[in-house]
N, C-alpha and C. Protein backbone atom coordinates (compact mmCIF):
# COMPACT_ATOMS: atom_id res chain seq x y z
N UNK A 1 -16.04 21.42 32.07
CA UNK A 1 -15.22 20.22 31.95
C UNK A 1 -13.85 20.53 32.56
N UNK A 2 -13.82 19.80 33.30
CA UNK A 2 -11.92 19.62 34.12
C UNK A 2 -11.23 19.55 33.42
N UNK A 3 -9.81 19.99 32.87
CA UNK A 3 -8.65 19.85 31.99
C UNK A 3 -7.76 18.84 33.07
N UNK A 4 -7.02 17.55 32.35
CA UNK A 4 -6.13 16.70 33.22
C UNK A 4 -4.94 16.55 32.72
N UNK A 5 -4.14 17.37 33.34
CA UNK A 5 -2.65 17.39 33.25
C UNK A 5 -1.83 16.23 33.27
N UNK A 6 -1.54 16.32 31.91
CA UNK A 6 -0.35 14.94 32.20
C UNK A 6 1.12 15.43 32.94
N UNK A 7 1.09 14.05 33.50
CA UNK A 7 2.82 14.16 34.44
C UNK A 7 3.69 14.41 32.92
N UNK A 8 5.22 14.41 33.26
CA UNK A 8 6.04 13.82 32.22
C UNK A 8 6.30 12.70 32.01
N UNK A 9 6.40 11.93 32.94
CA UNK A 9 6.25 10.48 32.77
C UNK A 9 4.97 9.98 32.08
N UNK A 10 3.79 10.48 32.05
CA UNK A 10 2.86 9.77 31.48
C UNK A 10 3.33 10.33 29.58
N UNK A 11 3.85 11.55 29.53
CA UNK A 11 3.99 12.43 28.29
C UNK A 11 4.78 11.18 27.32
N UNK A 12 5.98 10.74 28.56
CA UNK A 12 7.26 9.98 27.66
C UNK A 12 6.45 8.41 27.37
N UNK A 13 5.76 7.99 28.17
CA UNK A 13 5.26 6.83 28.21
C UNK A 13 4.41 6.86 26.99
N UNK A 14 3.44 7.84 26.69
CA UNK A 14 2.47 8.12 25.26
C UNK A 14 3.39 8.28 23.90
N UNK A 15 4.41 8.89 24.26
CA UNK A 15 5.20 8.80 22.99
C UNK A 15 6.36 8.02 22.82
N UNK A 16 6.30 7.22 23.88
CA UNK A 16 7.23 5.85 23.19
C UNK A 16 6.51 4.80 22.78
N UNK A 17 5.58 4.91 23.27
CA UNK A 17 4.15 3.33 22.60
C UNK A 17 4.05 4.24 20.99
N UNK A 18 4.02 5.67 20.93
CA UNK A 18 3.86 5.70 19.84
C UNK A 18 5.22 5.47 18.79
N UNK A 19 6.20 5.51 19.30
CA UNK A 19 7.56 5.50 18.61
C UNK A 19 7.09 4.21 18.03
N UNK A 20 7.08 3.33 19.17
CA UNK A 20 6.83 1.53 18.80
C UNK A 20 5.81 1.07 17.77
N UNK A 21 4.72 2.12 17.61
CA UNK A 21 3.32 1.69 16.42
C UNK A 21 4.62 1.99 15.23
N UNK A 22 4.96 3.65 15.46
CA UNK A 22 5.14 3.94 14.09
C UNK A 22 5.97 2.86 13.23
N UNK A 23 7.43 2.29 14.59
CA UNK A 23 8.13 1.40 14.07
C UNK A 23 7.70 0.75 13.08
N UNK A 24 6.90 -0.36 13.95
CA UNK A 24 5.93 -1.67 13.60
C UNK A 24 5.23 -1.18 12.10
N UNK A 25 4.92 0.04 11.64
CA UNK A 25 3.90 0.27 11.10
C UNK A 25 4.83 0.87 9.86
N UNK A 26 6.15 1.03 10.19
CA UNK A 26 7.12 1.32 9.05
C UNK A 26 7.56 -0.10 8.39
N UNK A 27 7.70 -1.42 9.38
CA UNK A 27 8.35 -2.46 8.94
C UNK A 27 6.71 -3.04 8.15
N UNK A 28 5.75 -2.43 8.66
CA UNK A 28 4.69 -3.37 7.50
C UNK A 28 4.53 -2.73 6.51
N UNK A 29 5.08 -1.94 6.60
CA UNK A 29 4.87 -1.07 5.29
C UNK A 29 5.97 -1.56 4.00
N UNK A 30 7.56 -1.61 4.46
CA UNK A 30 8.12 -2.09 3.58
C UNK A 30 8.22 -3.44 3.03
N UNK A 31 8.01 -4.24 4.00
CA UNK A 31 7.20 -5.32 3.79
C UNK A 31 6.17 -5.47 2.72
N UNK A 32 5.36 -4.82 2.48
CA UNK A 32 3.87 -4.83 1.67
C UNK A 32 4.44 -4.11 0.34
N UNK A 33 5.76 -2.84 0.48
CA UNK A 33 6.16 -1.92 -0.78
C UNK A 33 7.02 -3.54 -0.92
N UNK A 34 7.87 -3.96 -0.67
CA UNK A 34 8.52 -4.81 -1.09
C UNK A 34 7.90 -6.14 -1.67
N UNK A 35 7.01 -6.92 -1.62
CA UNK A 35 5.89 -7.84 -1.88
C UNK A 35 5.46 -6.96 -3.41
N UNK A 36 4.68 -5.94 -3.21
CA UNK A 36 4.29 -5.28 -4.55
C UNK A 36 5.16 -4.87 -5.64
N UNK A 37 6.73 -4.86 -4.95
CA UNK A 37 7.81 -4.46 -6.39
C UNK A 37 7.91 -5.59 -6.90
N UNK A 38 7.99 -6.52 -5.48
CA UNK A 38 8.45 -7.98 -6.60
C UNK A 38 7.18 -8.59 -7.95
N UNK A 39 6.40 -8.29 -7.09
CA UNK A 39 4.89 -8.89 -8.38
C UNK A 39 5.16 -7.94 -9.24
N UNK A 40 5.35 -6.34 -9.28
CA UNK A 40 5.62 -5.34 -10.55
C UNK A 40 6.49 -6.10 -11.25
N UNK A 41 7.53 -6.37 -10.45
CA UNK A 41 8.90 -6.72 -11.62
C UNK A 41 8.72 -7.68 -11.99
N UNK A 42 8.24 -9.03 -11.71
CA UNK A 42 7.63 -10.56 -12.34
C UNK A 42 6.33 -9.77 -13.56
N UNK A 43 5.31 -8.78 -13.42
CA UNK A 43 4.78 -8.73 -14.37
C UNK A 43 5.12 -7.90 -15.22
N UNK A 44 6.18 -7.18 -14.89
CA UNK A 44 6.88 -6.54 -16.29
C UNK A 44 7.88 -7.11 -16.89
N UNK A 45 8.06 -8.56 -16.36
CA UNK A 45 9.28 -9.43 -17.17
C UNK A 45 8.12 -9.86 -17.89
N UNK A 46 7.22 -10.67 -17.65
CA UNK A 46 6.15 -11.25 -18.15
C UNK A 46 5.87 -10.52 -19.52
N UNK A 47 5.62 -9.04 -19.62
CA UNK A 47 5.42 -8.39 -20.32
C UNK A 47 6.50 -7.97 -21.21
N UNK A 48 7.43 -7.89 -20.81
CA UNK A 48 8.37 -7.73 -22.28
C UNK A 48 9.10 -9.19 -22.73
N UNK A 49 8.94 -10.01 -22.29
CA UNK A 49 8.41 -11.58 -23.08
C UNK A 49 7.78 -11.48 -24.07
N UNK A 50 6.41 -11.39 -23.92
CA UNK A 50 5.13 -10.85 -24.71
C UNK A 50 5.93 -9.94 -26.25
N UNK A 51 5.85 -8.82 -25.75
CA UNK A 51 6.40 -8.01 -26.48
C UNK A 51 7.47 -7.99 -27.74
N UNK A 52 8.62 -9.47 -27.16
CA UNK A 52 9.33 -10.08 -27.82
C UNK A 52 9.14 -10.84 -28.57
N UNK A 53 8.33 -11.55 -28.16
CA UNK A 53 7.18 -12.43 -29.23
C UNK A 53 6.91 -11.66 -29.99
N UNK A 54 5.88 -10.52 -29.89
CA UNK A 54 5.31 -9.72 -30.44
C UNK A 54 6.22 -9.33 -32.03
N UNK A 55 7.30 -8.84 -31.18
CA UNK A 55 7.89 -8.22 -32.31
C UNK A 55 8.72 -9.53 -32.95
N UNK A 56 8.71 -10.71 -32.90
CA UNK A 56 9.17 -11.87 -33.74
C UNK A 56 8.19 -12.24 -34.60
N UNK A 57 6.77 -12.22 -34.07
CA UNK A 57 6.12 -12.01 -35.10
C UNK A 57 5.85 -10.88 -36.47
N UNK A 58 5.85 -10.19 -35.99
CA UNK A 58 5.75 -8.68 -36.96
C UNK A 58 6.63 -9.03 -37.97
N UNK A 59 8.02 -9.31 -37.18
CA UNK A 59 9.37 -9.56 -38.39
C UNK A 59 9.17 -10.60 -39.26
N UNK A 60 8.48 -11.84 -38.66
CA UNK A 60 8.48 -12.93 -39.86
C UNK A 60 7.06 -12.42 -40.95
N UNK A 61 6.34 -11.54 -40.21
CA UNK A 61 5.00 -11.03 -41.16
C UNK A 61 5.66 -10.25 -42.47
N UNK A 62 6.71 -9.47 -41.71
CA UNK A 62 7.21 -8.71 -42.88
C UNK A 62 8.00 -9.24 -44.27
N UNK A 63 9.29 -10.38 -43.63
CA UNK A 63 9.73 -11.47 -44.02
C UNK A 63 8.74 -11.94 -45.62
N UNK A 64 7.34 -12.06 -44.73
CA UNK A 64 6.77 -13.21 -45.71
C UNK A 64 6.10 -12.12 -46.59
N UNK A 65 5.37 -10.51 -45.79
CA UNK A 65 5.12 -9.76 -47.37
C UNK A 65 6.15 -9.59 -48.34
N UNK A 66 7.17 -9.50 -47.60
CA UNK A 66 8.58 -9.04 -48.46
C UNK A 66 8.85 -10.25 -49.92
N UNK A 67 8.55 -11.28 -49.23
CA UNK A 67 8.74 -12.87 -49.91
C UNK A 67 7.78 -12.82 -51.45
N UNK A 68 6.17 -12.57 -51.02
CA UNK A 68 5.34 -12.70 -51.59
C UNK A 68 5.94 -11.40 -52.51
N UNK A 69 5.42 -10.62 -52.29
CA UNK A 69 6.07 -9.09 -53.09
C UNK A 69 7.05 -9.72 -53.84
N UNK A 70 8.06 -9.77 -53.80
CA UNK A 70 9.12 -10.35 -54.67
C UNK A 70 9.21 -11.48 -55.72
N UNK A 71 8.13 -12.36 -55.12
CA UNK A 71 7.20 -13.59 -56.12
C UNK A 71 6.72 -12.75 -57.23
N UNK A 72 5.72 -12.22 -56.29
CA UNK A 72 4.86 -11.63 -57.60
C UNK A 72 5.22 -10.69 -58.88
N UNK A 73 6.41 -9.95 -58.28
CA UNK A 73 7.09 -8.78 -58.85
C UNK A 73 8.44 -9.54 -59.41
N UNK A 74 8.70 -9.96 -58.97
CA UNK A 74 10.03 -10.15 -59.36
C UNK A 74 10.33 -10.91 -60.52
């Protein structure tokens, strides 16, 4: 098999098309990281909503054993 020598010009020409993918291929990238933080951060607001609820409930649960307890005992 023949080995085919690249010029330098063909060398610079191969690695500036590649400069240009990587570019392109950096801006879709933050693009796509940026898209996925925002849905993280909408579903971790979502989630400590939840959570807040959560714990408003617990407190009025306690509230009302505390209530009853004190009926009965008191």
């Amino acid at each position: 098999m023949e080995r085919t020598t690249w010029p330098d010009e063909r060398i610079d020409d191969a690695f500036t098309q590649l400069r240009e993918e990587m570019k392109d291929l950096r801006a879709e990238m933050r693009a796509g990281f940026a898209s996925t933080r925002s849905e993280f951060h909408a579903d971790l607001r979502e989630i400590r909503g939840q959570i807040a609820t959560l714990k408003l409930f617990m407190l009025g649960g306690l509230v009302t054993i505390l209530a009853a307890f004190i009926a009965l005992h008191g």
